[in-house]
N, C-alpha and C. Protein backbone atom coordinates (compact mmCIF):
# COMPACT_ATOMS: atom_id res chain seq x y z
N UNK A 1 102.25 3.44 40.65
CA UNK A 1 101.82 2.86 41.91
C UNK A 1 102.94 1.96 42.41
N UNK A 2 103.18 2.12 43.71
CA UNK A 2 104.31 0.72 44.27
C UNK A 2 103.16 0.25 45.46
N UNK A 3 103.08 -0.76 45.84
CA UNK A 3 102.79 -1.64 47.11
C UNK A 3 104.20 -2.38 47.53
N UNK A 4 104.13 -2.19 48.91
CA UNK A 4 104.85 -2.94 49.74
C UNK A 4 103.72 -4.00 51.07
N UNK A 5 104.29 -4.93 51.04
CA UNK A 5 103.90 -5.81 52.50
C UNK A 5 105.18 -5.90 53.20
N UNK A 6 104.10 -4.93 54.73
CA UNK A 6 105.36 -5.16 55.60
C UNK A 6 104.34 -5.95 56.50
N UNK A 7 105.27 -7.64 56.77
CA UNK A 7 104.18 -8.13 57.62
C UNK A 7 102.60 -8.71 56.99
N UNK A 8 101.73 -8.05 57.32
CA UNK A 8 100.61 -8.45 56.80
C UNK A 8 99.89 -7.43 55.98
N UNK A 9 100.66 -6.24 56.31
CA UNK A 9 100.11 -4.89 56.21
C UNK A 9 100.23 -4.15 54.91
N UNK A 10 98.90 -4.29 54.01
CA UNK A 10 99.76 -3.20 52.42
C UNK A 10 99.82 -1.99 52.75
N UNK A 11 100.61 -1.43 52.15
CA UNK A 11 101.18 0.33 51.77
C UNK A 11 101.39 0.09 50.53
N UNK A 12 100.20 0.84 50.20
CA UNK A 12 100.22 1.25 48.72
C UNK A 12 100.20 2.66 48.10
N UNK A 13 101.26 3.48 47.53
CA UNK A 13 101.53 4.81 47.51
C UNK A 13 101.04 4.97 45.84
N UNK A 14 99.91 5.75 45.55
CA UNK A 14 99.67 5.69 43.92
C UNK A 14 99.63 7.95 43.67
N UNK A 15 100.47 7.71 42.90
CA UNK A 15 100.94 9.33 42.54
C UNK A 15 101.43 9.39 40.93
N UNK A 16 102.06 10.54 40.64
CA UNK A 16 102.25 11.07 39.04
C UNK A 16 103.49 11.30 39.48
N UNK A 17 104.45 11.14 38.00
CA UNK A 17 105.69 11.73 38.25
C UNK A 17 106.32 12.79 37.44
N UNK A 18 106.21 13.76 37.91
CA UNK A 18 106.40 15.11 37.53
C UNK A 18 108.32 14.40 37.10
N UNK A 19 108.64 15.66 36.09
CA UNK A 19 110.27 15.09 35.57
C UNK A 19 110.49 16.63 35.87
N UNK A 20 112.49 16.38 36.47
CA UNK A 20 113.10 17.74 36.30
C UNK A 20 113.24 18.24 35.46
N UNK A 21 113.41 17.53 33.55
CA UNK A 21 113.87 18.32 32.46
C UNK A 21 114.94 19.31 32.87
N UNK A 22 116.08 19.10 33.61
CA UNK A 22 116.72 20.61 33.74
C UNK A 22 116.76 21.43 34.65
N UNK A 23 115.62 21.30 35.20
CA UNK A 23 115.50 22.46 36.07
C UNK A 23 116.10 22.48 37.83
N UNK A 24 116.33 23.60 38.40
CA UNK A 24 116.32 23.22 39.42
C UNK A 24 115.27 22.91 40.50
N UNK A 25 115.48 21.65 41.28
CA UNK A 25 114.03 21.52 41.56
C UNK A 25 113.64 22.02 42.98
N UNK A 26 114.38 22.08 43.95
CA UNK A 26 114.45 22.39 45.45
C UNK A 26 115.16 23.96 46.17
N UNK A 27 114.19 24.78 46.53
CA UNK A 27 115.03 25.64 47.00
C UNK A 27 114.53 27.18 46.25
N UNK A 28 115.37 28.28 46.63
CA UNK A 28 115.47 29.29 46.10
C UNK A 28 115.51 29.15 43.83
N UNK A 29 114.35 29.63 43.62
CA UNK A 29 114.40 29.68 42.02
C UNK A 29 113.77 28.26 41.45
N UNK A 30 113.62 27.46 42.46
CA UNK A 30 113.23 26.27 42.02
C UNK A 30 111.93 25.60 41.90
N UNK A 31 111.87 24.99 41.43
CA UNK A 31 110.47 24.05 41.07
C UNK A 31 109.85 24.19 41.97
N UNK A 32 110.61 23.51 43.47
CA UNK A 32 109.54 23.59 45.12
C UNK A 32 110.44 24.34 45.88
N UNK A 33 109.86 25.71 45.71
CA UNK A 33 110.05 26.77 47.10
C UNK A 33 110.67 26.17 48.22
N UNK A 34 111.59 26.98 49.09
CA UNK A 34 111.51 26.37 50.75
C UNK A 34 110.80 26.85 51.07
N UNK A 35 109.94 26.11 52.11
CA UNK A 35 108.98 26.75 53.29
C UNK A 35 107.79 26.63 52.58
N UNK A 36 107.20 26.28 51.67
CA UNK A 36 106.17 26.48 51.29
C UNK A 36 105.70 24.60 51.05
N UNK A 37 103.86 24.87 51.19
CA UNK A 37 103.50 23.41 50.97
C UNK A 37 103.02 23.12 49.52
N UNK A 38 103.67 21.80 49.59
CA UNK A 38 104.31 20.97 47.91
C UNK A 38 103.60 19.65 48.00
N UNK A 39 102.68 18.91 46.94
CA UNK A 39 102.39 17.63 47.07
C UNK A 39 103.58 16.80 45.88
N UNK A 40 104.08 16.26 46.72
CA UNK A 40 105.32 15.56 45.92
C UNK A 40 104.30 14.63 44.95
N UNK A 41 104.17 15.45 43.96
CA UNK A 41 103.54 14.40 42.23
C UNK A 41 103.40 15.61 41.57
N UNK A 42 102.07 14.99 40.71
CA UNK A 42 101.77 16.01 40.00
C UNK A 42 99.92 15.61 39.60
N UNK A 43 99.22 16.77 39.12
CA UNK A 43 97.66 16.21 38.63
C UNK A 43 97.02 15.69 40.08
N UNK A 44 96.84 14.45 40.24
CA UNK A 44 96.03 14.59 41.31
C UNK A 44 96.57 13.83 42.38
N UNK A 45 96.36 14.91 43.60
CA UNK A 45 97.23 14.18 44.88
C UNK A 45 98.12 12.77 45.25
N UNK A 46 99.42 12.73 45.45
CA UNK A 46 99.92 11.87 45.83
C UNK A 46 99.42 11.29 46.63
N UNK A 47 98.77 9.79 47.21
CA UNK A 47 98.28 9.09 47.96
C UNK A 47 98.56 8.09 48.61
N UNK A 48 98.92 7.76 49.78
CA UNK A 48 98.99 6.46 50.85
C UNK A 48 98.25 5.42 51.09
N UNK A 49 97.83 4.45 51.16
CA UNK A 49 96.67 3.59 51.61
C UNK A 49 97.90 2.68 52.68
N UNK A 50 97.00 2.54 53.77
CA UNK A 50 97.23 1.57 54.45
C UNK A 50 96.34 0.73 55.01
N UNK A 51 96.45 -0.78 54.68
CA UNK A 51 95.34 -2.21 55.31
C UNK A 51 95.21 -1.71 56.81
N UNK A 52 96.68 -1.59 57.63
CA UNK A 52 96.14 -1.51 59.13
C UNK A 52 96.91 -0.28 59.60
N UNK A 53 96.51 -0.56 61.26
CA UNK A 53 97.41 1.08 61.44
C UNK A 53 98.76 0.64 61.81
N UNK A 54 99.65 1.58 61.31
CA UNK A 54 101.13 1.31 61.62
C UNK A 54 101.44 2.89 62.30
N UNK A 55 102.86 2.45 62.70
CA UNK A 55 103.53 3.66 62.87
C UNK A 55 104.80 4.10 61.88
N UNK A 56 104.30 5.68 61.65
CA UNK A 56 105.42 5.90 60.36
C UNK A 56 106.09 7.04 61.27
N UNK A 57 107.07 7.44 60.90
CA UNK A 57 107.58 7.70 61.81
C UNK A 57 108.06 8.21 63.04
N UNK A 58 107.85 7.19 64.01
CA UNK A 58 107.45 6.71 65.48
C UNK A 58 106.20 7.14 66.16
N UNK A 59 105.37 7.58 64.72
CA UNK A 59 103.82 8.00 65.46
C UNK A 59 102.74 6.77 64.61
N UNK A 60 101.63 7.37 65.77
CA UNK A 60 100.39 5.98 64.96
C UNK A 60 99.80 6.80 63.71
N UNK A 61 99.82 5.81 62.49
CA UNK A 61 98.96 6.47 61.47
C UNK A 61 97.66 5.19 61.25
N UNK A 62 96.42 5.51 61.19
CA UNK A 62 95.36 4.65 61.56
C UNK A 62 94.91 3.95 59.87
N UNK A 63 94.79 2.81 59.42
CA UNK A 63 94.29 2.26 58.58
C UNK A 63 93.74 3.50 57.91
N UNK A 64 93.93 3.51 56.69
CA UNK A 64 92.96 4.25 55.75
C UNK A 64 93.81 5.06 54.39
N UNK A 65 93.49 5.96 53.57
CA UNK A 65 93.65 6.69 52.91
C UNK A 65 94.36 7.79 52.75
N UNK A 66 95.04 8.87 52.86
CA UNK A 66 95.97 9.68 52.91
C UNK A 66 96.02 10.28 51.55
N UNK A 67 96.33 11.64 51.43
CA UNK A 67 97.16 11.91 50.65
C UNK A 67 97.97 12.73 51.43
N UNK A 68 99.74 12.84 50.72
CA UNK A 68 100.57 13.04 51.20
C UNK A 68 101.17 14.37 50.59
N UNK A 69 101.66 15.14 51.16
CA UNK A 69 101.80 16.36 51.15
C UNK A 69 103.13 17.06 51.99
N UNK A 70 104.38 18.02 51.61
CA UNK A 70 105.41 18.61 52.42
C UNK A 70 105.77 19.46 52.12
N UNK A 71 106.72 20.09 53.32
CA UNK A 71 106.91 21.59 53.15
C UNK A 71 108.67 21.31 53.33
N UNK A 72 109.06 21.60 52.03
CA UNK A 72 110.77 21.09 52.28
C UNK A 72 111.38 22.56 52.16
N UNK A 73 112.59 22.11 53.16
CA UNK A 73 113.57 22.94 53.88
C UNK A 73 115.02 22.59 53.46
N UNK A 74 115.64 23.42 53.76
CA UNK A 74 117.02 22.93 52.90
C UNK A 74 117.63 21.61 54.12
N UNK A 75 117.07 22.14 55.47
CA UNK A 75 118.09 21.20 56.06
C UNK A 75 116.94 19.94 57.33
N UNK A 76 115.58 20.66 57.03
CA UNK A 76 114.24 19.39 57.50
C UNK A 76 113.34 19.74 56.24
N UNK A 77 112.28 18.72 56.63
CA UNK A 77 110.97 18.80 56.39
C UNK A 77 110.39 18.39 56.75
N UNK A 78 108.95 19.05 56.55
CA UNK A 78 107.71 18.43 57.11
C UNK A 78 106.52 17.78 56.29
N UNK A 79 106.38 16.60 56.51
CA UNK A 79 105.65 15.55 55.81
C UNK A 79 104.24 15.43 56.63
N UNK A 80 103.26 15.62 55.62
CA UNK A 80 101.97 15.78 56.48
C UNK A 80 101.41 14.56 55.50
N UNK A 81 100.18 14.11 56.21
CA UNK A 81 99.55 12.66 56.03
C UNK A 81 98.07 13.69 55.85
N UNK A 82 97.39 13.89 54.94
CA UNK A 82 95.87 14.78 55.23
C UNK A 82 94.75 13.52 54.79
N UNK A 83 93.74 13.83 55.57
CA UNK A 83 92.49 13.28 55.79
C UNK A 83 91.67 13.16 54.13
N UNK A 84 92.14 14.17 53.44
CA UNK A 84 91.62 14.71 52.31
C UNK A 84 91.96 13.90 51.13
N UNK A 85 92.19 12.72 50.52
CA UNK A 85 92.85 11.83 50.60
C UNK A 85 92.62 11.93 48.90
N UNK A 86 91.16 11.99 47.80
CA UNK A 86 91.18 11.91 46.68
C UNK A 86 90.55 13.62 46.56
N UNK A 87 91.80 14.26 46.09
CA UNK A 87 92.19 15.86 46.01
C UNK A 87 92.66 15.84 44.85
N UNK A 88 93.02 17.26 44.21
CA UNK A 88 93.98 17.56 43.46
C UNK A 88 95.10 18.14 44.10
N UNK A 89 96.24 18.21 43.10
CA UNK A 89 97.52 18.16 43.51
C UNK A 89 97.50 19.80 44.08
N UNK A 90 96.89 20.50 44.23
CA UNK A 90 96.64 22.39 44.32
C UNK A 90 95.20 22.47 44.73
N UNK A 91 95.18 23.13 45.79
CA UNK A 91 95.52 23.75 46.91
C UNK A 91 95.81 22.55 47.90
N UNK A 92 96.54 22.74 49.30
CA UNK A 92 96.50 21.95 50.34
C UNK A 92 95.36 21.98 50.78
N UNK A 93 94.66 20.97 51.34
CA UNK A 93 93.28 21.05 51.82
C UNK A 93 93.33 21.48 53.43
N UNK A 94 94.52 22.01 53.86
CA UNK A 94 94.25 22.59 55.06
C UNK A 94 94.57 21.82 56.20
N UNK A 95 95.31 22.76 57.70
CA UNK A 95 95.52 21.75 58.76
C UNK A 95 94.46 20.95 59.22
N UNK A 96 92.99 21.37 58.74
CA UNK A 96 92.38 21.00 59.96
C UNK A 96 91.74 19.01 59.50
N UNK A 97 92.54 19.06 58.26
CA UNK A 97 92.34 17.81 57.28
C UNK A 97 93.71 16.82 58.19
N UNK A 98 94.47 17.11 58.58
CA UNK A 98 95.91 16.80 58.71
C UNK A 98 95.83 15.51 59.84
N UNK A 99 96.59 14.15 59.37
CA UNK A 99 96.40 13.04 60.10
C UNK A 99 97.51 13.35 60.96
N UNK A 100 98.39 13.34 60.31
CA UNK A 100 99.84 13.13 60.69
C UNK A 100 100.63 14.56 60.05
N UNK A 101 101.52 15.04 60.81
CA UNK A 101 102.69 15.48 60.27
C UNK A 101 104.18 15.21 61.28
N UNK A 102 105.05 15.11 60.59
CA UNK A 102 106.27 14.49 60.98
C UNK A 102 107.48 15.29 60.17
N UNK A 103 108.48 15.75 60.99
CA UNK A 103 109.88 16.26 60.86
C UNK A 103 110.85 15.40 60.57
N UNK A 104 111.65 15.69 59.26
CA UNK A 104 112.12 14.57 58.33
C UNK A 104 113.73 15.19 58.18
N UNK A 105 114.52 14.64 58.00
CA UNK A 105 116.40 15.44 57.72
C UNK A 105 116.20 14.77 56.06
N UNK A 106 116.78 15.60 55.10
CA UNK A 106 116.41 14.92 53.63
C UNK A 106 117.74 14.80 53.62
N UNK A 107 118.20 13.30 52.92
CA UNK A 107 119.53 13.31 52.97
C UNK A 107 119.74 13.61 51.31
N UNK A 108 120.87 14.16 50.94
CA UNK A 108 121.50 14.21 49.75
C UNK A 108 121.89 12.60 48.85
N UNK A 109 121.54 12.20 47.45
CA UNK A 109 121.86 10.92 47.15
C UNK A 109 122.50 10.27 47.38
N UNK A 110 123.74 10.82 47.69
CA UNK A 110 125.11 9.98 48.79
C UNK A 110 125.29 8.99 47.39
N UNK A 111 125.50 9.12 46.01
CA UNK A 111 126.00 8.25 45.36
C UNK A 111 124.75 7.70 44.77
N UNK A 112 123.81 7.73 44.79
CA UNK A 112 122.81 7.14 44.18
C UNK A 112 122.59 7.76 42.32
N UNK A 113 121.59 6.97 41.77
CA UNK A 113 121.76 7.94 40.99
C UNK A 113 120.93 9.06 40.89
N UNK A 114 120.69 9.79 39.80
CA UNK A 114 120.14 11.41 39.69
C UNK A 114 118.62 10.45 39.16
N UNK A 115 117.51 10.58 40.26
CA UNK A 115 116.17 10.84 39.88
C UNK A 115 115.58 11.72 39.00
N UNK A 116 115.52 11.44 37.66
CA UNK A 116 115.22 12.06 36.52
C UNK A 116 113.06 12.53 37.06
N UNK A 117 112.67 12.15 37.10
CA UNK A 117 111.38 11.49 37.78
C UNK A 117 111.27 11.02 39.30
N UNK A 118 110.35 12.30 39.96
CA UNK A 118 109.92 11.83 41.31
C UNK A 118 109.70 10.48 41.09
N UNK A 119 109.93 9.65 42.56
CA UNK A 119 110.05 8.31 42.96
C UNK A 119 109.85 8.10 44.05
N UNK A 120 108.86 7.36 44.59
CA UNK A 120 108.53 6.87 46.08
C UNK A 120 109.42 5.67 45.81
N UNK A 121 109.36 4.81 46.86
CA UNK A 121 110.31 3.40 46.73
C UNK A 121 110.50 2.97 47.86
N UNK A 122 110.86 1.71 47.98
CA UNK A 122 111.25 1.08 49.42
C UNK A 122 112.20 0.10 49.04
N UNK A 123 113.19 0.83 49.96
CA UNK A 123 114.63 0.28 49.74
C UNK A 123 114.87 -0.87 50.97
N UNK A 124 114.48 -0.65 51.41
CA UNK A 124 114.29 -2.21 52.60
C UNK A 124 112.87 -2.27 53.13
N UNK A 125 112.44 -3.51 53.44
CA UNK A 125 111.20 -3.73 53.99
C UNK A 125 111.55 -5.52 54.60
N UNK A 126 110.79 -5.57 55.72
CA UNK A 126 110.81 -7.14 56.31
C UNK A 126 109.82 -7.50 56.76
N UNK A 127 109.56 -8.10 57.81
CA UNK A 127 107.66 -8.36 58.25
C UNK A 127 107.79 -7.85 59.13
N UNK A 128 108.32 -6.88 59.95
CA UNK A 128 107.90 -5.82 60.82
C UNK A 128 108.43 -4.11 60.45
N UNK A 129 109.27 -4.32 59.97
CA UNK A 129 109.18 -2.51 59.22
C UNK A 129 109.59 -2.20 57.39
N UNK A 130 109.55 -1.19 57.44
CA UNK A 130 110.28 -0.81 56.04
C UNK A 130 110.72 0.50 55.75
N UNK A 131 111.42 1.00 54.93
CA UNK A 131 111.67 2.47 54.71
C UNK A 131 111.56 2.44 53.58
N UNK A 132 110.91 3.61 53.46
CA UNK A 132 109.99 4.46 52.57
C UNK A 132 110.40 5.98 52.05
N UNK A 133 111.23 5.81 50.74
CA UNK A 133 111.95 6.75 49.69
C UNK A 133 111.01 7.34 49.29
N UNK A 134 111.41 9.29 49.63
CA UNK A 134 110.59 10.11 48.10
C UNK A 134 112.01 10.61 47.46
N UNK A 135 112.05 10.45 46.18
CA UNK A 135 113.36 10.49 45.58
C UNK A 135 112.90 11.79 44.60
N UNK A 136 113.75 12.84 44.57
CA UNK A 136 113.23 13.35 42.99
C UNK A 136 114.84 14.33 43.26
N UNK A 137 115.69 14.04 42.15
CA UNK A 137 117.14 14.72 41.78
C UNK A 137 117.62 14.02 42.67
N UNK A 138 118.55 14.60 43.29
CA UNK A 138 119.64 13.69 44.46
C UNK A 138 119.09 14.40 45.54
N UNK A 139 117.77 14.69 46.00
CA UNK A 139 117.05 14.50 47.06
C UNK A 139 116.59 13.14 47.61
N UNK A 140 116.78 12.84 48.63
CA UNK A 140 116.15 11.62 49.18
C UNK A 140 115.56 12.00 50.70
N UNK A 141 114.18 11.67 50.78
CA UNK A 141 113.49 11.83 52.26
C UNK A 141 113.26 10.68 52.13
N UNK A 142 113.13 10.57 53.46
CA UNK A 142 113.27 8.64 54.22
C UNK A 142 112.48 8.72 55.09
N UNK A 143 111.45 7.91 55.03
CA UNK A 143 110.27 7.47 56.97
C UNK A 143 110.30 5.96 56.98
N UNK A 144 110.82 5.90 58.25
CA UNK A 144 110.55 4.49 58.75
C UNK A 144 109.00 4.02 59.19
N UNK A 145 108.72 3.11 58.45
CA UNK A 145 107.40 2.42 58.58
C UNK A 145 107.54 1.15 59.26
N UNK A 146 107.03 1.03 60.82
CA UNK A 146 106.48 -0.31 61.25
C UNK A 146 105.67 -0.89 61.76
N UNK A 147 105.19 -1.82 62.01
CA UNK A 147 103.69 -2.54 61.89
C UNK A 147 103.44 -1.91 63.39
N UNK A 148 102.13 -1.80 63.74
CA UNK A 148 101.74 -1.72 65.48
C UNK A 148 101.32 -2.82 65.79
C-alpha cells in the first residue's frame, strides 16, 4: 500500500507485486501482451481510493474507489479507472464499469533503476498536485494528479 496527501486529499493505491524473475515483461512473448487489458498487480485487483474528487490526468475522477486497470502499447497506453473496484485481478469487469480512461506515453527508466517488483510511487507531490509512478522493469507510466 502507498498513501500520498496532496493538499488535503488521500490517494491511497493498495495492490500485489507480481516480480519479473527474468522474464520479459512488456510486449511481444511477454508477461503483458500489447494491446491487450492487464491489471498492473497480481491476486486481487490493483486499487485507487480517493478522499475527494481530483483530476488525474486533466480529467475529473470523483471521490471513491477504483480499481485500476491498462492496455500497454509499445509507444501509449491506456489507463482505465473501473467502477468495479474490490475484483479479482482476471477478468476486466468491462467498459460499461469504466470511470475514467486516459492515454498515457510510458517513458523508458531514463537511468533509474531496474524494478525487480511492480511499483506504484510518487516521485513528487505538493498541496496541489503530484505524480503518480507505475514502475515494473525500466517501464515507467506517469499521471499527473491535482486537487479540483
Amino acid at each position: 500500500m502507498v498513501t500520498q496527501l496532496v493538499g488535503t486529499t488521500q490517494v491511497t493505491i493498495v495492490y500485489n507485486r507480481p516480480s519479473a524473475r527474468g522474464r520479459t515483461l512488456f510486449g511481444k512473448g511477454g508477461v503483458v501482451p500489447w494491446g491487450k487489458v492487464w491489471c498492473p498487480g497480481a491476486d486481487t485487483a490493483t486499487t485507487i481510493a480517493l478522499s475527494r474528487d481530483m483530476v488525474v490526468g486533466g480529467q475529473t475522477l470523483a471521490a471513491g474507489k477504483y480499481s485500476i486497470w491498462a492496455i500497454p502499447g509499445p509507444d501509449e497506453w491506456t489507463l482505465i479507472f473501473s467502477r468495479a473496484a474490490d475484483v479479482f485481478h482476471i477478468p476486466y469487469p468491462g467498459e460499461t464499469q469504466d470511470a475514467l480512461r486516459l492515454k498515457v506515453k510510458p517513458q523508458p527508466g531514463g537511468g533509474a533503476p531496474f524494478m525487480e517488483s511492480l511499483a506504484f510511487y510518487f516521485p513528487a507531490a505538493d498541496s496541489e498536485r503530484a505524480l503518480l509512478n507505475l514502475q515494473w522493469g525500466e517501464t515507467i507510466v506517469q499521471v499527473a494528479l491535482a486537487v479540483k
